[in-house]
C-alpha atoms as a PDB file:
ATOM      1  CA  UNK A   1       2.289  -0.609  20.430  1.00  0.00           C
ATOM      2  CA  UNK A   2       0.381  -2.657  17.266  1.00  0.00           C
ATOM      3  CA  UNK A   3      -1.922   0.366  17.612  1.00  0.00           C
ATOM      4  CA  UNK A   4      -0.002   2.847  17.908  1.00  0.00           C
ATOM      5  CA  UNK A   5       1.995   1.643  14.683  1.00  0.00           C
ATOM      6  CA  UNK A   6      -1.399   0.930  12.387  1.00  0.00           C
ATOM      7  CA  UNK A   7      -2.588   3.892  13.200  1.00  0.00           C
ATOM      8  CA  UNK A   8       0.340   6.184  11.642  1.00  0.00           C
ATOM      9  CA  UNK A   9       0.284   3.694   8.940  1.00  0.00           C
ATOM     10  CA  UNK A  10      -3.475   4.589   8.074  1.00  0.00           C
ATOM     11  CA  UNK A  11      -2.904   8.614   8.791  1.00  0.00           C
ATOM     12  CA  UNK A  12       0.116   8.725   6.500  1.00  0.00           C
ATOM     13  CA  UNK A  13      -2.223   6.770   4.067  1.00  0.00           C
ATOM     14  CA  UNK A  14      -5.118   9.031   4.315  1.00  0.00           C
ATOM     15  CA  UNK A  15      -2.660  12.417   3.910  1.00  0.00           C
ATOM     16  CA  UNK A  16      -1.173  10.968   0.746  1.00  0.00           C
ATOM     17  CA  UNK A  17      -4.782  10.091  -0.645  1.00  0.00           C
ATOM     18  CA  UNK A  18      -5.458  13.750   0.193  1.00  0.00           C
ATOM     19  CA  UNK A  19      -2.538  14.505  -2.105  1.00  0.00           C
ATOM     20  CA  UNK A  20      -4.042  12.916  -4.602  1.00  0.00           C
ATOM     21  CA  UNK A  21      -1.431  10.408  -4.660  1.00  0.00           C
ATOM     22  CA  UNK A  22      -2.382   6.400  -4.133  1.00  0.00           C
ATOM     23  CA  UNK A  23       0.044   4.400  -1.771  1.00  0.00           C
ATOM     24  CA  UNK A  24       0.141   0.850  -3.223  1.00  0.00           C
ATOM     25  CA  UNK A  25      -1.230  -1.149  -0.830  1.00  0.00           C
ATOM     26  CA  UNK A  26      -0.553  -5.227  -0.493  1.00  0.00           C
ATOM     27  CA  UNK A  27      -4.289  -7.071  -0.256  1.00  0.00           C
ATOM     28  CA  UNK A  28      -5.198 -10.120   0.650  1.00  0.00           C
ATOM     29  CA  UNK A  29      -4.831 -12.609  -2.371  1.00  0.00           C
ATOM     30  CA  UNK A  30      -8.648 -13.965  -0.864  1.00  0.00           C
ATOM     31  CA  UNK A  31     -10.003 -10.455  -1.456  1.00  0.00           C
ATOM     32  CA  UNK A  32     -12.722 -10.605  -4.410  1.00  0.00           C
ATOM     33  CA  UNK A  33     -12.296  -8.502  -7.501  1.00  0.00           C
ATOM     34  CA  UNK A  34      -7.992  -8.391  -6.598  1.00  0.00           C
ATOM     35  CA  UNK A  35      -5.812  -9.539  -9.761  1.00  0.00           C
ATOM     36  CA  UNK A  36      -4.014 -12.846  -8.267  1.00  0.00           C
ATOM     37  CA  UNK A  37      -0.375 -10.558  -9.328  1.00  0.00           C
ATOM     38  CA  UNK A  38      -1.180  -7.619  -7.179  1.00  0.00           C
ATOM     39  CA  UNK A  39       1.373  -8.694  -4.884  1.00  0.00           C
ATOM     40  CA  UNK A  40       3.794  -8.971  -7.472  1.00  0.00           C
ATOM     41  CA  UNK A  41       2.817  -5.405  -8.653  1.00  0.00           C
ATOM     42  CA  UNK A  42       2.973  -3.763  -5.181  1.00  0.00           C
ATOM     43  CA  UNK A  43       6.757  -5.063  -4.550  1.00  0.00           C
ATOM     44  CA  UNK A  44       7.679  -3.987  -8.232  1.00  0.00           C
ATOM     45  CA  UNK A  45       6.094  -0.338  -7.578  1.00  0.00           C
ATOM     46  CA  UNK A  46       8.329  -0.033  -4.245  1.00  0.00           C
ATOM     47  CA  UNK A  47      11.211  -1.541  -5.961  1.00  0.00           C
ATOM     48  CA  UNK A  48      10.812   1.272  -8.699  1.00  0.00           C
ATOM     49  CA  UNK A  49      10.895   3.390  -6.133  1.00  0.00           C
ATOM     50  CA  UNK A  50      13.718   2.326  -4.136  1.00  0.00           C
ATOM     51  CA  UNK A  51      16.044   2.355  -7.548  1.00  0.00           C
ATOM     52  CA  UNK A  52      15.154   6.381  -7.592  1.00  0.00           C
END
């Protein structure tokens, strides 16, 4: 089922890049060259769009 579920999650990610539009992704805080607030940013982003 894990799969199953990943896999939509990474086709739906690779038809919006296609659109030209970027999903905002969460990354691991240990990840080099990630700003230490990119979590923050990613939850404000889907917060903005929730409030649409």
């Amino acid at each position: 089922f894990i799969t199953i579920a990943m896999s939509i999650i990474a086709q739906v990610a690779a038809n919006l890049a296609a659109k030209g539009q970027t999903p905002p992704v969460f990354v691991s805080p240990n990840v080099q060259g990630i700003p230490a607030d990119n979590t923050n940013r990613v939850y404000a982003e889907y917060e903005k769009r929730l409030k649409r």
